[in-house]
Protein backbone atom coordinates (compact mmCIF):
# COMPACT_ATOMS: atom_id res chain seq x y z
CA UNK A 1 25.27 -10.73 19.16
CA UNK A 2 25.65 -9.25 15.83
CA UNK A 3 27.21 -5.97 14.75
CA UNK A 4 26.90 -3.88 11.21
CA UNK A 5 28.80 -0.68 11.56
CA UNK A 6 27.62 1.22 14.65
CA UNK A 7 24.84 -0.78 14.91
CA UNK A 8 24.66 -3.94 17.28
CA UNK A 9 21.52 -6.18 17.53
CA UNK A 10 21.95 -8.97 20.66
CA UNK A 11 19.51 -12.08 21.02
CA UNK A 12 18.59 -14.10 24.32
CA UNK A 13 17.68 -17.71 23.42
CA UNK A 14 15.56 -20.33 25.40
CA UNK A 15 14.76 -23.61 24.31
CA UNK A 16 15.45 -26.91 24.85
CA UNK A 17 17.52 -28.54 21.62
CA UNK A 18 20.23 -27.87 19.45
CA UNK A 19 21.62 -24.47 18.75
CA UNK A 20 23.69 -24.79 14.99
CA UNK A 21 26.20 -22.25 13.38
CA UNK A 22 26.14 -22.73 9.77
CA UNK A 23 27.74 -20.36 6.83
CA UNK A 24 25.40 -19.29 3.47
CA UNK A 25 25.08 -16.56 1.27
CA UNK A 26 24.80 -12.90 2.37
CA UNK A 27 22.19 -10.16 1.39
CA UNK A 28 21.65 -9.67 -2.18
CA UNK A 29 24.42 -8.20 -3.87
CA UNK A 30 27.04 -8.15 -1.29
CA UNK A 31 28.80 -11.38 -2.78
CA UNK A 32 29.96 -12.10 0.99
CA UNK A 33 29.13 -15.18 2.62
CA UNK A 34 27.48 -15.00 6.21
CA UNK A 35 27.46 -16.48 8.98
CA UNK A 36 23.62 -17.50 10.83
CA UNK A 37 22.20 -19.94 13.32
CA UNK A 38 19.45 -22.31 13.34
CA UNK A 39 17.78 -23.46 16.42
CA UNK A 40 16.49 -27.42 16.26
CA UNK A 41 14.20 -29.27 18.94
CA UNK A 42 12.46 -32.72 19.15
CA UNK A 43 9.19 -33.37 20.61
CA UNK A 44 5.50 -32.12 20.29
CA UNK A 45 5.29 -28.94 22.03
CA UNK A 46 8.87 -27.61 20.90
CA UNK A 47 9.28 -23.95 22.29
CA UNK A 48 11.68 -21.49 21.17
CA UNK A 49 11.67 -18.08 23.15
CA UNK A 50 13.72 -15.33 21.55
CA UNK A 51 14.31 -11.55 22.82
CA UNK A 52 15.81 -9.07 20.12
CA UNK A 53 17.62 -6.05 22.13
CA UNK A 54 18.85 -3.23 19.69
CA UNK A 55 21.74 -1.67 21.51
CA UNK A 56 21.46 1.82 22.05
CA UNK A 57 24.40 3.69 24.43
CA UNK A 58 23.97 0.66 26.78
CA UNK A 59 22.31 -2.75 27.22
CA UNK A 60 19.59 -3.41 29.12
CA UNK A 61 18.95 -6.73 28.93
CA UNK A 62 20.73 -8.56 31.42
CA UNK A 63 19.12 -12.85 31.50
CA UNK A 64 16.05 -13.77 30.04
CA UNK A 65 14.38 -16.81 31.55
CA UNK A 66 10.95 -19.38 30.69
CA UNK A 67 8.73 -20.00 33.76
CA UNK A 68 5.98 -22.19 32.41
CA UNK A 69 3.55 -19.85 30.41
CA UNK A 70 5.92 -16.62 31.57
CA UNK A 71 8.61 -15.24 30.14
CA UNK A 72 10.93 -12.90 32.39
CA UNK A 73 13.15 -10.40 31.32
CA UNK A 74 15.69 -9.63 33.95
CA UNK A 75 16.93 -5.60 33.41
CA UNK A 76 18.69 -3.50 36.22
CA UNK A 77 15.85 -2.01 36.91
CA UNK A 78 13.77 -5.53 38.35
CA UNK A 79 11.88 -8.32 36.18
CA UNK A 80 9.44 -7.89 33.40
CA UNK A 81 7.28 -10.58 32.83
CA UNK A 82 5.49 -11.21 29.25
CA UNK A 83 2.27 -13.48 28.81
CA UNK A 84 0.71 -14.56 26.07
CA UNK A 85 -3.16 -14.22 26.44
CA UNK A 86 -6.47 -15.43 24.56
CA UNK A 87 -6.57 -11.67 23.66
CA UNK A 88 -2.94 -10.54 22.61
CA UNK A 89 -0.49 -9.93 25.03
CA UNK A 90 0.27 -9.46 28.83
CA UNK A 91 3.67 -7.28 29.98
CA UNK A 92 3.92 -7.04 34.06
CA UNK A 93 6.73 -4.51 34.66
CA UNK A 94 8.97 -4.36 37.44
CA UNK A 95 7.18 -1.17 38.60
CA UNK A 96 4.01 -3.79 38.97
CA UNK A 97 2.20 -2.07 36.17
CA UNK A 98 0.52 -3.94 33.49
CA UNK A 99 0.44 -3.60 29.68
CA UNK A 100 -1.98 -5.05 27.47
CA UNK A 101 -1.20 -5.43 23.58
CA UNK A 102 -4.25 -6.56 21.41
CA UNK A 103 -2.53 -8.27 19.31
CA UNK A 104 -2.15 -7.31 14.89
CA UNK A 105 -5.24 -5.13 14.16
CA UNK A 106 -7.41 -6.48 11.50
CA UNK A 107 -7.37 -5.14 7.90
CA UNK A 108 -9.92 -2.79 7.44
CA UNK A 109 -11.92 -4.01 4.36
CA UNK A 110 -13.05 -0.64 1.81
CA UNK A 111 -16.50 -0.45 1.65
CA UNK A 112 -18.60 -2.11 -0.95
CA UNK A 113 -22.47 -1.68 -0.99
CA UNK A 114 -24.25 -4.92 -1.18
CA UNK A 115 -26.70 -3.36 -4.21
CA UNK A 116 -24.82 -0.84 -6.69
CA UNK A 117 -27.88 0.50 -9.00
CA UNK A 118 -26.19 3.24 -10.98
CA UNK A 119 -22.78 1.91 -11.62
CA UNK A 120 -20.44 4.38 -12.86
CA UNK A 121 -19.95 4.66 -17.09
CA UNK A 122 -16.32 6.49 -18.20
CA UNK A 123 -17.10 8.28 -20.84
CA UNK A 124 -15.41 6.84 -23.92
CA UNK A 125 -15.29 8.36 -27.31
CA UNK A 126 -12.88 7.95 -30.58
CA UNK A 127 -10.34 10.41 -31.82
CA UNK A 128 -9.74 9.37 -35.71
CA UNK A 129 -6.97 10.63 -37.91
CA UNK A 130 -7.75 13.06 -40.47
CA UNK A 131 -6.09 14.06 -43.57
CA UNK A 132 -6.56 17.94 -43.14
CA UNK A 133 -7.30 20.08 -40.35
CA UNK A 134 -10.55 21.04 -38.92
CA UNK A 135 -10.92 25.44 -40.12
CA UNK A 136 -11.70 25.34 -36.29
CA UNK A 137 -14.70 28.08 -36.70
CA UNK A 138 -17.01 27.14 -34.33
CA UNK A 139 -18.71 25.19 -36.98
CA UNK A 140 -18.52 20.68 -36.71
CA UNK A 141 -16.90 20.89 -40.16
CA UNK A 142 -13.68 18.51 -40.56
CA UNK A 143 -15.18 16.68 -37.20
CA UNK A 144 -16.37 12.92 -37.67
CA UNK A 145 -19.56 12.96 -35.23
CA UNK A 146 -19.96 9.20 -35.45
CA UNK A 147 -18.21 8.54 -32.30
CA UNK A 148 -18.25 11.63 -29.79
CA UNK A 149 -18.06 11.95 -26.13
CA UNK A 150 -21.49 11.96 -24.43
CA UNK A 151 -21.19 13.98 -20.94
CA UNK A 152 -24.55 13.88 -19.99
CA UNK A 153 -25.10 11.68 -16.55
CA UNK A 154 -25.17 12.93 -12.70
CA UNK A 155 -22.06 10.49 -11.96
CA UNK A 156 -20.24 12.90 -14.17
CA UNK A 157 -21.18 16.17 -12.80
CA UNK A 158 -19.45 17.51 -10.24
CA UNK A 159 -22.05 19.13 -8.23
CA UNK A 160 -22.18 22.60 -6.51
CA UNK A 161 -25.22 24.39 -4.50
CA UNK A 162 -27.56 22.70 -7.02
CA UNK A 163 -27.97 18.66 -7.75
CA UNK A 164 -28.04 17.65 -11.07
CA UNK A 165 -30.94 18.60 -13.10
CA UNK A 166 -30.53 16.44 -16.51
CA UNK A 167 -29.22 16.60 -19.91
CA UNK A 168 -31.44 19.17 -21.29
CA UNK A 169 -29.93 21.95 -19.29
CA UNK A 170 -26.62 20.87 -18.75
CA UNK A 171 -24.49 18.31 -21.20
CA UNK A 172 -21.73 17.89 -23.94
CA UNK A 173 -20.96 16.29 -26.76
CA UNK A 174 -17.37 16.30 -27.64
CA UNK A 175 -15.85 14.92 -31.28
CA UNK A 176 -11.59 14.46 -31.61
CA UNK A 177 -9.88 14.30 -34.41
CA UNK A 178 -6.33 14.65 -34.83
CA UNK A 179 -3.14 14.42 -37.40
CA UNK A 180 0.95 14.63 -37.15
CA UNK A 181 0.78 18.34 -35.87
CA UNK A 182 -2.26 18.57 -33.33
CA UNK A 183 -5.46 17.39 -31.71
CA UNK A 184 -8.87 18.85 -32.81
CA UNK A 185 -11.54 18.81 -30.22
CA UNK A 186 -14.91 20.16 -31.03
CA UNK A 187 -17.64 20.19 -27.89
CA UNK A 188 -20.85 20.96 -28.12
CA UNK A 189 -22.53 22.14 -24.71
CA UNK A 190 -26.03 22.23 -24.09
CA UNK A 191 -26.54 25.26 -21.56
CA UNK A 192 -29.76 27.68 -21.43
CA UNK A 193 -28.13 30.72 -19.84
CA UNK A 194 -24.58 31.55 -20.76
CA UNK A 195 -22.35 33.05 -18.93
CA UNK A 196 -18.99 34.67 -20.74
CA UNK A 197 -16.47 36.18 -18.53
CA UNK A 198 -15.25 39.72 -19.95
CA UNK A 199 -11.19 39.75 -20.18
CA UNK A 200 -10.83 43.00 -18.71
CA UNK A 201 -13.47 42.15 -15.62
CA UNK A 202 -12.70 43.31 -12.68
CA UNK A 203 -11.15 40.35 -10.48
CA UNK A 204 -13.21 38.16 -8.33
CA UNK A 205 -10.80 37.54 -5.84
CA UNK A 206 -12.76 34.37 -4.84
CA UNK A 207 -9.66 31.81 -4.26
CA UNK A 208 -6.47 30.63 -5.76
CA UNK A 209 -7.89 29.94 -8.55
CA UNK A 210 -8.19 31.91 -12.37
CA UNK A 211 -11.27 34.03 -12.47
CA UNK A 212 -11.99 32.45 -15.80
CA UNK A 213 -12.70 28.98 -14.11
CA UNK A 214 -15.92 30.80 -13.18
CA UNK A 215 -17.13 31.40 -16.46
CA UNK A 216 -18.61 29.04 -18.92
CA UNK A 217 -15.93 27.56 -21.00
CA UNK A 218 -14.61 23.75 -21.50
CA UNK A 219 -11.23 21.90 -19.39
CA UNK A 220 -9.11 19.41 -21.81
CA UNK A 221 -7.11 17.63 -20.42
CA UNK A 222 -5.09 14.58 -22.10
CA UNK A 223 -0.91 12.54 -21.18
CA UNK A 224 1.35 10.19 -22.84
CA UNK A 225 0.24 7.63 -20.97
CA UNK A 226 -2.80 7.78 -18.84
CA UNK A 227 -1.61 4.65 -16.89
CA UNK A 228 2.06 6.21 -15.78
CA UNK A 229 0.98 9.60 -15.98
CA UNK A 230 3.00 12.55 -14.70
CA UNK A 231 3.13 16.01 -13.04
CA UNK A 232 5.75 16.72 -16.37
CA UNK A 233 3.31 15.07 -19.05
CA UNK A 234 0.03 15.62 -18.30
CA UNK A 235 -1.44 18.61 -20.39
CA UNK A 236 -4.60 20.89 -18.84
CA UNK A 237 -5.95 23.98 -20.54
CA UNK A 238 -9.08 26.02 -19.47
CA UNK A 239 -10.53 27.57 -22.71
CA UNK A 240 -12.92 30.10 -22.14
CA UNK A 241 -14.86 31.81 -24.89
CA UNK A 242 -14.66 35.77 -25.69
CA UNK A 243 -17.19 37.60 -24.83
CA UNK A 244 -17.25 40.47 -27.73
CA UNK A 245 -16.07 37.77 -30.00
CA UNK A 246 -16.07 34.12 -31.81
CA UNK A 247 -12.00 34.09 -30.20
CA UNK A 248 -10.83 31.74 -26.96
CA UNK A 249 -9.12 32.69 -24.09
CA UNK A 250 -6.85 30.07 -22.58
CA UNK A 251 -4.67 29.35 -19.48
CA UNK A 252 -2.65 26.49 -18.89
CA UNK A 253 -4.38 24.30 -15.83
CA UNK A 254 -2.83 24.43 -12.61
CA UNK A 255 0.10 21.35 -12.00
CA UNK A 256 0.33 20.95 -15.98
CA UNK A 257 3.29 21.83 -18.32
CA UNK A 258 0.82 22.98 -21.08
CA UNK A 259 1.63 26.18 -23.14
CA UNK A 260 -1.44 28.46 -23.76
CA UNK A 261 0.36 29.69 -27.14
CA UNK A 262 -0.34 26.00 -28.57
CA UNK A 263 -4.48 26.12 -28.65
CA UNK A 264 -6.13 28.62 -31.49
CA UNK A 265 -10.09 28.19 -32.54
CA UNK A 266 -13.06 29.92 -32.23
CA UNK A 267 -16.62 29.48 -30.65
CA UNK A 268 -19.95 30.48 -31.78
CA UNK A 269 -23.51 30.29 -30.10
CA UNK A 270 -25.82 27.49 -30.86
CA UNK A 271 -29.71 27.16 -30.97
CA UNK A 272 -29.64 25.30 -26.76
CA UNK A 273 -25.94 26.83 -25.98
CA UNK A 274 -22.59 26.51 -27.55
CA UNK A 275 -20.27 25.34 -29.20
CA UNK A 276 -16.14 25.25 -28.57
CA UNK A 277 -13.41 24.22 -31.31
CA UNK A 278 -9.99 24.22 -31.10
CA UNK A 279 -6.59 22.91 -31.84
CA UNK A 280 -3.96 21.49 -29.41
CA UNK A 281 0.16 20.85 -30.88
CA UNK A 282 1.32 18.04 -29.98
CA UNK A 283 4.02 18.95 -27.17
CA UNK A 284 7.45 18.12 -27.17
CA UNK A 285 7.29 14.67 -25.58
């Protein structure tokens, strides 16, 4: 029997050896030695039987006792009897009803298709360091367009009523650039009919969400550190071009600590759609 506190934990041996007390080091940090006991048996079908009762308000648990394959449990109200089966477990209760335990369940395994033809591709681009900042006019002056973002495959659409029709009526190219006091991101969207929400439109009053996250416009999202990423770091704005104008609307994203007072650029129509620049500060990290 072993108490902590109000707590009392009392185990029913049966075997046939040696029971030893013996004295070692406690739980981690305690700096208290501790006192624990070591069964030890001879032969080649050793058995040790153990019961664990947690004591609640009273024991139960009066004897415990092996009979061959069965082990019985004497309580005041009669005998349970536990068997071990090919299947799992066998529990006879003194009632004369009988519980069957399956045994651990196996691990269920994630699926993995045997044949994976269109692996997913991240998206990976370069943001290089500038020496002056981008006049952020709409215009790809100030940009490097060496190494932009190319958004222009089905595994990165997120699909509505319609599937994915291809690059030549819906894709991006996005170029970063950035220096001590911001980021510069320029994207160019490829998009046949445009769609620019007006700012004093009469609200949608479709879900939770801003009205402007129906319109076209760009999401830009970027953290500290992708890999420990936080609810405090991460910074989301949805930038949504003016429609009587080359200005950009912008709300912070939902969950994100990102200041709408921090992005300024412009936007300006393009020859298959439009194109979106702007300027992020840094924030206070």
């Amino acid at each position: 029997e072993h108490s902590s506190g109000a707590r009392t934990l009392k185990a029913f041996l049966s075997f046939d050896g040696e029971l030893l007390r013996a004295e070692g080091p406690g739980r981690p940090k305690n700096g208290k030695r501790e006192t624990f006991y070591v069964v030890r048996g001879r032969g080649r079908n050793v058995r040790f039987v153990t019961v664990l009762e947690p004591v609640g308000d009273a024991p139960k648990v009066q004897t415990v006792r092996v009979q061959g394959s069965v082990i019985e449990i004497q309580t005041a109200q009669g005998v349970d009897r536990h068997t071990a089966t090919v299947a799992g477990w066998e529990i006879t209760t003194a009632t004369g009803a009988r519980i069957r335990l399956a045994g651990a369940r196996p691990r269920q395994q994630p699926f993995e298709p045997l044949v994976e033809l269109d692996t997913p591709k991240p998206a990976v681009g370069a943001a290089l360091r500038v020496s002056a900042p981008p006049p952020l006019d709409g215009s790809l002056d100030g940009f490097d367009s060496s190494e932009p973002l190319r958004l222009e495959l089905e595994d990165q659409y997120r699909r509505g009523e319609a599937p994915y029709s291809g690059p030549d009526d819906f894709s991006a190219l996005a170029y970063a650039a950035w220096d001590d006091e911001a980021l510069y991101v320029a994207v160019d969207i490829v998009k046949p009919e445009l769609c620019f929400r007006s700012a004093d439109a009469p609200p949608l009053r479709l879900d939770n969400e801003p009205d402007d996250i129906h319109s076209d416009g760009v999401q830009v999202y970027f953290a500290r550190d992708e890999g420990r990423e936080t609810r405090d770091e991460a910074v989301g704005y949805l930038v949504v071009p003016e429609s009587d104008g080359r200005g950009l609307r912008v709300h912070a994203s939902s969950g994100t600590s990102g200041d709408p007072r921090s992005v300024n650029g412009a936007w300006c129509r393009t020859d298959r759609g439009y194109r979106v620049t702007l300027g992020i500060a840094w924030p206070d990290w």
